[in-house]
Protein backbone atom coordinates (compact mmCIF):
# COMPACT_ATOMS: atom_id res chain seq x y z
CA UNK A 1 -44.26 -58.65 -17.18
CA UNK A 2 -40.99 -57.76 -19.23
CA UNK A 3 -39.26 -60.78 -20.47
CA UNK A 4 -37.44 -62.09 -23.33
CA UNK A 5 -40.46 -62.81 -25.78
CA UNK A 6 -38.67 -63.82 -29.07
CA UNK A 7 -35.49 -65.29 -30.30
CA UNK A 8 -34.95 -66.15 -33.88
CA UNK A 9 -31.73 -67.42 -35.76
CA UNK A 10 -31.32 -68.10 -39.09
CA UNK A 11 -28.12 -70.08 -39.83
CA UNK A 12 -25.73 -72.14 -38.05
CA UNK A 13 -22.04 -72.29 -37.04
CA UNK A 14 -21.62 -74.58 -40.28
CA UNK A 15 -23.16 -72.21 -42.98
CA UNK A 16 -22.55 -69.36 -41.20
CA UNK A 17 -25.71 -66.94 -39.25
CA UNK A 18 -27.60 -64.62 -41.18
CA UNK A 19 -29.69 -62.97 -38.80
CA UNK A 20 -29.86 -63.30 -35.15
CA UNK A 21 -32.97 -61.16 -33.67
CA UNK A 22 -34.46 -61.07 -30.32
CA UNK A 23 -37.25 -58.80 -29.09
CA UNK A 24 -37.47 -58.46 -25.07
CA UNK A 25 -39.13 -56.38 -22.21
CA UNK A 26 -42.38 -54.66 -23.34
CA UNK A 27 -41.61 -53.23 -26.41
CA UNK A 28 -37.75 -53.27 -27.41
CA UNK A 29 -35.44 -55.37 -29.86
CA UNK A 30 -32.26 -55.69 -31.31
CA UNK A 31 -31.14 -57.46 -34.51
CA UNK A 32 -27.60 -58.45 -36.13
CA UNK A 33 -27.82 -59.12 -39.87
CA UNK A 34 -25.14 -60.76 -42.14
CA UNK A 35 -25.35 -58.52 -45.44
CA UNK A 36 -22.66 -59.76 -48.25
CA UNK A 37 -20.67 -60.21 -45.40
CA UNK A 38 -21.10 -56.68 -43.66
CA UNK A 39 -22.54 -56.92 -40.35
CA UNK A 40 -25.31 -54.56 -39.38
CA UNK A 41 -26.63 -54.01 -35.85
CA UNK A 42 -30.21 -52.76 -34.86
CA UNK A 43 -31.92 -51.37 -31.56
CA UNK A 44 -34.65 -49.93 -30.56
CA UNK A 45 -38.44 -49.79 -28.98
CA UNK A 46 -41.37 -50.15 -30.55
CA UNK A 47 -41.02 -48.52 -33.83
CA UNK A 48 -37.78 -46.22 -33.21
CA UNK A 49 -34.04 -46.78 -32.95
CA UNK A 50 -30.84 -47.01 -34.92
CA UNK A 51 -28.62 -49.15 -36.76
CA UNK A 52 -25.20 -49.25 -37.23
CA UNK A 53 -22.22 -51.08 -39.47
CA UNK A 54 -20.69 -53.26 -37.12
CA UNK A 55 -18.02 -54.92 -39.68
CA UNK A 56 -14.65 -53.87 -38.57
CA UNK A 57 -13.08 -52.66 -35.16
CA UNK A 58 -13.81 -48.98 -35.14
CA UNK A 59 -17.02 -49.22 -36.72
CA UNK A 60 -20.35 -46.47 -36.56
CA UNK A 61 -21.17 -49.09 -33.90
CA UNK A 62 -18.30 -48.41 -31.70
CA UNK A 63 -18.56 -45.09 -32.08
CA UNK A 64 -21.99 -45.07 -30.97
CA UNK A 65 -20.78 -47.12 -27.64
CA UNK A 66 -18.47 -44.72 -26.84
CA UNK A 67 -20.67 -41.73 -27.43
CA UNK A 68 -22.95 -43.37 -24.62
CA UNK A 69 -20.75 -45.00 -22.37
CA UNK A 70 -19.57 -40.89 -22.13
CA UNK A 71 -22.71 -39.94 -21.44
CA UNK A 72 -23.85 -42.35 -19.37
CA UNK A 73 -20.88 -43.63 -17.70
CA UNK A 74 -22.57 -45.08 -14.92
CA UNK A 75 -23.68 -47.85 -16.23
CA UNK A 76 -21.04 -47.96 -19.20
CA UNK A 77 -19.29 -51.81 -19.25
CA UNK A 78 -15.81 -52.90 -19.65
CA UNK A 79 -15.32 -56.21 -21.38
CA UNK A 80 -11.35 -57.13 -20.97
């Protein structure tokens, strides 16, 4: 059965997170890492994905949302 199978955090709000990662569903994860203070977003399944810089406002990770949310705009969100 797909679940959420792993959720790991190191850091806190008082130090500051390093690394949040959480693998779900059969095969897929996701993982936000705190480089020198650059902030770098993975996804993926099994052993493919991407990453992207996710540090400032128009970042390769907002580009990459938009680039889907195009293509798929069916199930594309809008956070306000």
């Amino acid at each position: 059965m797909a679940k959420i199978r792993s959720v790991v955090v190191e850091g806190n709000r008082e130090t500051g997170f390093k690394r949040v990662q959480v693998l779900f569903g059969t095969n897929c994860f996701l993982e936000i890492v705190d480089e020198n203070g650059r902030i770098h977003f993975s996804m993926g399944a099994h052993h493919s994905g991407f990453k992207a810089d996710a540090s400032e406002i128009d970042s390769e990770l907002q580009q990459y949302i938009g680039e889907i949310q195009e293509r798929h705009p069916d199930h594309a969100l809008e956070h306000g």
